[in-house]
C-alpha atoms as a PDB file:
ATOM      1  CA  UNK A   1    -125.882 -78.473  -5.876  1.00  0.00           C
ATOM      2  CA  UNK A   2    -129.014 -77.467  -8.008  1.00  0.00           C
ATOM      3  CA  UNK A   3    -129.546 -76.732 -11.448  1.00  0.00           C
ATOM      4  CA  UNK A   4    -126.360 -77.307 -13.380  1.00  0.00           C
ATOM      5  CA  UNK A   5    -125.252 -75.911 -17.312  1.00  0.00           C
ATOM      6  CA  UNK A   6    -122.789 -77.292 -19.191  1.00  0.00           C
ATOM      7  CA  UNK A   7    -120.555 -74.780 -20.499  1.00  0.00           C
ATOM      8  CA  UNK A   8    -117.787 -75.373 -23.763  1.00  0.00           C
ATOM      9  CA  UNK A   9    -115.043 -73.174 -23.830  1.00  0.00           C
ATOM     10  CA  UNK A  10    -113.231 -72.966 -27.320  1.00  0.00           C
ATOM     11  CA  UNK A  11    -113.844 -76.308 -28.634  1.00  0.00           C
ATOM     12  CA  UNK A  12    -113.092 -74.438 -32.112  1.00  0.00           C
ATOM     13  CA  UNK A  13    -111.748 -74.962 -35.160  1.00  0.00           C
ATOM     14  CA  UNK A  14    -108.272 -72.924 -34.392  1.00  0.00           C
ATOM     15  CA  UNK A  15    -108.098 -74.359 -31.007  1.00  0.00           C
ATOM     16  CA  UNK A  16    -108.485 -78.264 -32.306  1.00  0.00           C
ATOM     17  CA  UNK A  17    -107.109 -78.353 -36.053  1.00  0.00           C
ATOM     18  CA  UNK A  18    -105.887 -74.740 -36.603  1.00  0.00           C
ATOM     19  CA  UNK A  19    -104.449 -71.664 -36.062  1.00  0.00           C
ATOM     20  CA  UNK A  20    -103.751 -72.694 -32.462  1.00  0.00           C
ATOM     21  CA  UNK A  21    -104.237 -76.760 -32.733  1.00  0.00           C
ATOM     22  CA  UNK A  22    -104.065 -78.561 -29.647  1.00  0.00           C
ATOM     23  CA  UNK A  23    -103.326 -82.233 -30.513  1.00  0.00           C
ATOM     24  CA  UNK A  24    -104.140 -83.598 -27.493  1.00  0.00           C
ATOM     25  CA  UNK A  25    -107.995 -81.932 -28.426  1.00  0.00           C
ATOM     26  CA  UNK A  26    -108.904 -84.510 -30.411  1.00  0.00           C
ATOM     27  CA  UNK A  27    -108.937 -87.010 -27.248  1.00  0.00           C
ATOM     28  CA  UNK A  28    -111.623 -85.694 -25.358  1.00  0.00           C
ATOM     29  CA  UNK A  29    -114.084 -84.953 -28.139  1.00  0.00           C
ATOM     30  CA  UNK A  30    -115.694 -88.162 -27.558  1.00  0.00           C
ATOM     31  CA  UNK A  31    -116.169 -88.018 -23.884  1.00  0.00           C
ATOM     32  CA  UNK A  32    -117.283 -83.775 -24.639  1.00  0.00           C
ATOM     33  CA  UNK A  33    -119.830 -85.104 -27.296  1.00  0.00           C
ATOM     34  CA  UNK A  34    -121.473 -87.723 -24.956  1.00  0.00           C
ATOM     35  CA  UNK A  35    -121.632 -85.549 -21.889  1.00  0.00           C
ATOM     36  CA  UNK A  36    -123.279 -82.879 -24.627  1.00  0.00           C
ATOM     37  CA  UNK A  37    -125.966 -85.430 -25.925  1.00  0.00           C
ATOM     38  CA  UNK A  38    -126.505 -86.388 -22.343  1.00  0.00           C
ATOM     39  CA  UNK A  39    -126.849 -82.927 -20.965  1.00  0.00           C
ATOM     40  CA  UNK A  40    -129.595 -82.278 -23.879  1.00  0.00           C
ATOM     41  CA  UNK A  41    -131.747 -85.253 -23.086  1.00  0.00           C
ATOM     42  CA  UNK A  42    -131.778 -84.169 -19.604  1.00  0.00           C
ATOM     43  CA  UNK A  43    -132.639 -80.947 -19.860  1.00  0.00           C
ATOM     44  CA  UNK A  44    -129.437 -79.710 -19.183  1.00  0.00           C
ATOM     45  CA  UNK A  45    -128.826 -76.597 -20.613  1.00  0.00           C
ATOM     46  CA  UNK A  46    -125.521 -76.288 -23.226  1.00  0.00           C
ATOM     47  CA  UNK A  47    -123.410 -72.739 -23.550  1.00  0.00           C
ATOM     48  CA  UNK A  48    -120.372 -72.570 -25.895  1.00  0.00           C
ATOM     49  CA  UNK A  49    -118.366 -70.088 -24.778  1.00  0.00           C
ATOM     50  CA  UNK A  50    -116.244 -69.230 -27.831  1.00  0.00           C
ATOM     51  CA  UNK A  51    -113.661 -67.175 -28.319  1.00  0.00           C
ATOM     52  CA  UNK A  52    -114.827 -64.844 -31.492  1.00  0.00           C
ATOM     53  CA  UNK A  53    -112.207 -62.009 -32.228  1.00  0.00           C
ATOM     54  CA  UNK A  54    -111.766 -59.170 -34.081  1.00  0.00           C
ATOM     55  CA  UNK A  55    -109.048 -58.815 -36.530  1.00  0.00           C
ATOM     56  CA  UNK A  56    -106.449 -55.946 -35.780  1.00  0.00           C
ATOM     57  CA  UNK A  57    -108.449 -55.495 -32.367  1.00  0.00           C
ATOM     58  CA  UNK A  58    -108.024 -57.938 -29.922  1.00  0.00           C
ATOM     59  CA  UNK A  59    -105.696 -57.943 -26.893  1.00  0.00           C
ATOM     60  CA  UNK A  60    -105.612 -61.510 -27.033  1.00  0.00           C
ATOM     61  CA  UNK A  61    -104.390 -61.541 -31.003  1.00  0.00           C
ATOM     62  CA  UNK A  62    -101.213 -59.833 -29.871  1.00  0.00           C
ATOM     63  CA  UNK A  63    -100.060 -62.663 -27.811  1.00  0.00           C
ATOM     64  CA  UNK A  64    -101.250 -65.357 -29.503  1.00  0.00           C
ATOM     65  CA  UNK A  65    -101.583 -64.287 -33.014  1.00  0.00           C
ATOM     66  CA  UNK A  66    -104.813 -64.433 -35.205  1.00  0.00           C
ATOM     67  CA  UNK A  67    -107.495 -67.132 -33.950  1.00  0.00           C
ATOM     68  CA  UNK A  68    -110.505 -67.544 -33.821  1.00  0.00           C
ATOM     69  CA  UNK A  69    -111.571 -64.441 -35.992  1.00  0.00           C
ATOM     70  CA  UNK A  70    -114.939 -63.633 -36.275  1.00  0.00           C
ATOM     71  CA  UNK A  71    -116.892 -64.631 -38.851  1.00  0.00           C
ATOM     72  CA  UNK A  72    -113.917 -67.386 -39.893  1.00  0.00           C
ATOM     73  CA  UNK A  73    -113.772 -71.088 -40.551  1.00  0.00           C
ATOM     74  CA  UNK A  74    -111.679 -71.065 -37.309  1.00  0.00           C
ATOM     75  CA  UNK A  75    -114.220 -69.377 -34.961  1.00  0.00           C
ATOM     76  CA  UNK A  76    -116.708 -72.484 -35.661  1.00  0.00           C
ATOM     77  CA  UNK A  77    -117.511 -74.824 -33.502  1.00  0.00           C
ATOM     78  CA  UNK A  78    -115.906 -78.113 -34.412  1.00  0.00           C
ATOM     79  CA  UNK A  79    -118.145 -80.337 -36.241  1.00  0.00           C
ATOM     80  CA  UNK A  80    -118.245 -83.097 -33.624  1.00  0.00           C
ATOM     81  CA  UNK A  81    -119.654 -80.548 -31.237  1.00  0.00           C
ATOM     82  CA  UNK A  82    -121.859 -78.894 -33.540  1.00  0.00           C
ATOM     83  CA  UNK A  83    -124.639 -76.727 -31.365  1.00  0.00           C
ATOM     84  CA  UNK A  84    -128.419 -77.081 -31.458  1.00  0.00           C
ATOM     85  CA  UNK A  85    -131.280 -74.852 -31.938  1.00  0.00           C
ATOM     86  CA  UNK A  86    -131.684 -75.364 -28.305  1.00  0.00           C
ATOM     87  CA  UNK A  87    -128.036 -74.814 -27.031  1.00  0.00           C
ATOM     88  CA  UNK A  88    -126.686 -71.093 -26.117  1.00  0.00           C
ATOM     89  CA  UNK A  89    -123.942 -69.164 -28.110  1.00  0.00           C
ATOM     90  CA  UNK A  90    -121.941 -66.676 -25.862  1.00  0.00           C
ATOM     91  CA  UNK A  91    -119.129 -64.722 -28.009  1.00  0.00           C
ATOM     92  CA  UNK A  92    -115.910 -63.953 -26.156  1.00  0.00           C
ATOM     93  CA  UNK A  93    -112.543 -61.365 -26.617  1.00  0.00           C
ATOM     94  CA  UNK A  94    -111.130 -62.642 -23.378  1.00  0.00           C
ATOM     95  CA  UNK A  95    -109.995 -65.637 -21.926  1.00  0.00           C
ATOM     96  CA  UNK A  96    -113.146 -65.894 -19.695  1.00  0.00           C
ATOM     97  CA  UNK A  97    -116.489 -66.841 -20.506  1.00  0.00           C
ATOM     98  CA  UNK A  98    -117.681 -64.333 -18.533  1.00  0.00           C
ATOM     99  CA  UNK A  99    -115.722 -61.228 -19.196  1.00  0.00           C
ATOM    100  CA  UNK A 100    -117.987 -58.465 -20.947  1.00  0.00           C
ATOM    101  CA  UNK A 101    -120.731 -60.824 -22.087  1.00  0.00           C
ATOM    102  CA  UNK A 102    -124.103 -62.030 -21.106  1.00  0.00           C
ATOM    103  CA  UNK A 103    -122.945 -65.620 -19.800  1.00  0.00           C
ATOM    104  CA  UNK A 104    -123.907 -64.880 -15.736  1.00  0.00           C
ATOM    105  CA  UNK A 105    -127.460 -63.005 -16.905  1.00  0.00           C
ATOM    106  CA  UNK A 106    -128.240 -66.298 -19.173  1.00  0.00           C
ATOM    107  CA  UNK A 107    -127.155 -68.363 -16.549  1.00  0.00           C
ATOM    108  CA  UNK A 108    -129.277 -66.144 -13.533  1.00  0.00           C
ATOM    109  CA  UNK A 109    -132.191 -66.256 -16.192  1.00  0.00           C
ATOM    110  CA  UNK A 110    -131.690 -70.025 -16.794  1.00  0.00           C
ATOM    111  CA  UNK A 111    -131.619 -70.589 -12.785  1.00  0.00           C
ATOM    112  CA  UNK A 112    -128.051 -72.534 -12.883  1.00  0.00           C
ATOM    113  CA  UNK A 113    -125.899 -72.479  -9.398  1.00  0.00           C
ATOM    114  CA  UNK A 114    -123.550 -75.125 -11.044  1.00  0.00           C
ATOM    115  CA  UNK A 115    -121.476 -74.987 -13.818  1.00  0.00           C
ATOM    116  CA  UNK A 116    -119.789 -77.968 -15.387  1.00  0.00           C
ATOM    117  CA  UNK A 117    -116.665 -75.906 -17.154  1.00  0.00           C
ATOM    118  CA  UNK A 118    -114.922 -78.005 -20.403  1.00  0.00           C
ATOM    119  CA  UNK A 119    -112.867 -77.706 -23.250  1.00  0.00           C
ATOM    120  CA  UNK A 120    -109.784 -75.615 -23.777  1.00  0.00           C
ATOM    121  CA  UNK A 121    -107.519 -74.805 -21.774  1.00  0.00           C
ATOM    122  CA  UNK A 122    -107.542 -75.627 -18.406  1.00  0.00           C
ATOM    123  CA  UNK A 123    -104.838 -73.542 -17.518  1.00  0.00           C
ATOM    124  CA  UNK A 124    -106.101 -70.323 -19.611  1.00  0.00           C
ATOM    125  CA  UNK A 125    -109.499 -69.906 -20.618  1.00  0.00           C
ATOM    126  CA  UNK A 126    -111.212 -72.923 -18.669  1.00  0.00           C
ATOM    127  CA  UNK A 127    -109.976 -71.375 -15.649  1.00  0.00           C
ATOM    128  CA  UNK A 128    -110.482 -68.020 -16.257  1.00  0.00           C
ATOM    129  CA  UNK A 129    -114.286 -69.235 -16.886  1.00  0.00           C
ATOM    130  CA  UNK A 130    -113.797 -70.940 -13.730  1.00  0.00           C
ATOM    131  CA  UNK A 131    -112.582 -67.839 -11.446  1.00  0.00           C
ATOM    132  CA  UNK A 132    -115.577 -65.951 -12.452  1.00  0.00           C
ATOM    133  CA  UNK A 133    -117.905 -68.577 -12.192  1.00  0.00           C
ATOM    134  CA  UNK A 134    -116.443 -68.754  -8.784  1.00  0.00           C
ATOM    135  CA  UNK A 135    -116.442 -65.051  -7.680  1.00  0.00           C
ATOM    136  CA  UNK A 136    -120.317 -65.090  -9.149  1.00  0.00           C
ATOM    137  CA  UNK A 137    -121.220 -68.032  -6.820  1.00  0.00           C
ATOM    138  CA  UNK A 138    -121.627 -70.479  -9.001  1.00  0.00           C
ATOM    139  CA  UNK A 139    -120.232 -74.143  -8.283  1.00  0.00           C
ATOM    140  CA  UNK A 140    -117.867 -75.223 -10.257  1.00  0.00           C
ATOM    141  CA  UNK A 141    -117.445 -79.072 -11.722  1.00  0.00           C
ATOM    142  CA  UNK A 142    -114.982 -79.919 -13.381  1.00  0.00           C
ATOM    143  CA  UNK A 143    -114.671 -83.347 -15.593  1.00  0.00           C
ATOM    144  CA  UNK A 144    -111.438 -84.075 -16.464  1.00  0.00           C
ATOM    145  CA  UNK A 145    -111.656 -86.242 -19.184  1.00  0.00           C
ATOM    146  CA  UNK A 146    -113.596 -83.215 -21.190  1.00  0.00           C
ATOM    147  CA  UNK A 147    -111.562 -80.523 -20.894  1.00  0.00           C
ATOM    148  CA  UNK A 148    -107.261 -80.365 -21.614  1.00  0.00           C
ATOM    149  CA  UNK A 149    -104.619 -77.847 -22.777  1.00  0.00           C
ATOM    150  CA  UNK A 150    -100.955 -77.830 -24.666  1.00  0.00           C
ATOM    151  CA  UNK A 151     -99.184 -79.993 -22.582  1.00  0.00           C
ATOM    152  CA  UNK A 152     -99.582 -82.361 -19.352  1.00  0.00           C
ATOM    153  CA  UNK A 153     -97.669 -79.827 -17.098  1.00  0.00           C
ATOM    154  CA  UNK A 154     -99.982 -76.910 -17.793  1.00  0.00           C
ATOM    155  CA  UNK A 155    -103.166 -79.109 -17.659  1.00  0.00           C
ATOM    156  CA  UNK A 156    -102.107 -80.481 -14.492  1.00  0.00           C
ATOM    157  CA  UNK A 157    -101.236 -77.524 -12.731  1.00  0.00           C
ATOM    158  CA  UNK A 158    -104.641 -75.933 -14.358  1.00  0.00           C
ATOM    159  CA  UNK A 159    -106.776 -79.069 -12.878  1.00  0.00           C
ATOM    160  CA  UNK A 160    -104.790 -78.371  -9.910  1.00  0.00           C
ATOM    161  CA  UNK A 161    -105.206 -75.011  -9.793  1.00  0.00           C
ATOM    162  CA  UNK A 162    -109.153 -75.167 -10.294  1.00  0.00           C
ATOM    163  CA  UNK A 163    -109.579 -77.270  -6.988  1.00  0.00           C
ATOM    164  CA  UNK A 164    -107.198 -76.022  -4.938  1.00  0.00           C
ATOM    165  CA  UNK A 165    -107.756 -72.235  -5.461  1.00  0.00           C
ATOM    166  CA  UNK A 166    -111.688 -72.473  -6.469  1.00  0.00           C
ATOM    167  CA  UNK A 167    -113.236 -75.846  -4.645  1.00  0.00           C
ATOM    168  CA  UNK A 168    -113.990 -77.031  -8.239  1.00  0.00           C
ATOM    169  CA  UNK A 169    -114.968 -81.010  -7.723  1.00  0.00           C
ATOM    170  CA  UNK A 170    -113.353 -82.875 -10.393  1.00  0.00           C
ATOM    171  CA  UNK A 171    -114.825 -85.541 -11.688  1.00  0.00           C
ATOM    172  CA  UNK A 172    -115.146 -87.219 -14.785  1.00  0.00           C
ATOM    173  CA  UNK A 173    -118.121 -87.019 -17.887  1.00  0.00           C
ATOM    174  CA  UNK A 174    -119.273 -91.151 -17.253  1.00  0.00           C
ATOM    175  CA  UNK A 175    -119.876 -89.843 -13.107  1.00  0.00           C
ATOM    176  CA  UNK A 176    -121.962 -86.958 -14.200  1.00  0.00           C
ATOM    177  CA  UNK A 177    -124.036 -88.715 -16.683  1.00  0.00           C
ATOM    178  CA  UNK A 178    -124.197 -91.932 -14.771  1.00  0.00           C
ATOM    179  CA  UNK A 179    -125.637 -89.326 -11.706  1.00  0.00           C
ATOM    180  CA  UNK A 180    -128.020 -87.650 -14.143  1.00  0.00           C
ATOM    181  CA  UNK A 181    -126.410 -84.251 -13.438  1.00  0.00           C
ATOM    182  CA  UNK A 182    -127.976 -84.066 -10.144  1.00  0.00           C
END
């Protein structure tokens, strides 16, 4: 594996305290926020991925309701995860990271091969991200203790999923920053 990103999917305001609040969230903010602050001081580049709809428009909205609405409290990036100057921004309508936006162009520009995929949901968007990253030809890591979903059962068969379907190495945040990303 070469150069690796970091990439947050949905770590939002509606996805941790809101519209769409995932309790179990809240327990991997810490281990998110340190592999953040790690991936920074190593040069380690940071995307958000963040869902960012539009009102009245969105595919997405009709299933799940209004989230994440553009320009909202809810679309924000939760304070513990705040982004840097130096961090990337990608806006999303779909459950993938990918889908209709610049992510693989930043990440061919950027010279990434690996991706380490967290946040929400490992069942839904993470592994949407993750199935494109794949069929790009990226490597994808996955550490477990940064990225969850509603319930055990669908983060287990997400995690699950994500290995079995897409080689993605699971791991956890304390083995990538004890390895220094490499």
């Amino acid at each position: 594996m070469g150069k690796k990103a970091v990439i947050v999917v949905d770590m939002l305001n509606d996805f941790v305290t809101g519209a769409l609040a995932c309790d179990r969230s809240k327990a991997i903010v810490p281990a998110l926020a340190n592999l953040v602050k790690a991936a920074r001081a190593n040069n380690v580049p940071v995307i958000y991925a963040n869902d960012s709809h539009i009102k009245g428009v969105d595919a997405e909205l009709k299933l799940w309701g209004d989230h994440a609405i553009r320009g909202t409290h809810g679309a924000e990036i939760i304070p513990e995860l705040t982004a840097q100057a130096s961090d990337f921004i990608i806006n999303k309508r779909r459950y993938s990271g990918f889908f209709q936006t610049d992510l693989h162009l930043l990440l061919e520009e950027l010279g990434v091969d690996t991706v380490i995929i967290t946040g929400l949901h490992a069942h839904m968007c993470v592994r949407h991200t993750s199935a494109d990253a794949y069929c790009w030809g990226y490597s994808v890591v996955i550490p477990k203790d940064a990225t969850d979903s509603f319930t055990e059962e669908d983060y287990n068969a997400g995690i699950k999923y994500l290995k079995e379907v897409y080689g993605a190495k699971i791991t956890t945040t304390e083995e990538i920053i004890a390895d220094r990303f490499n």
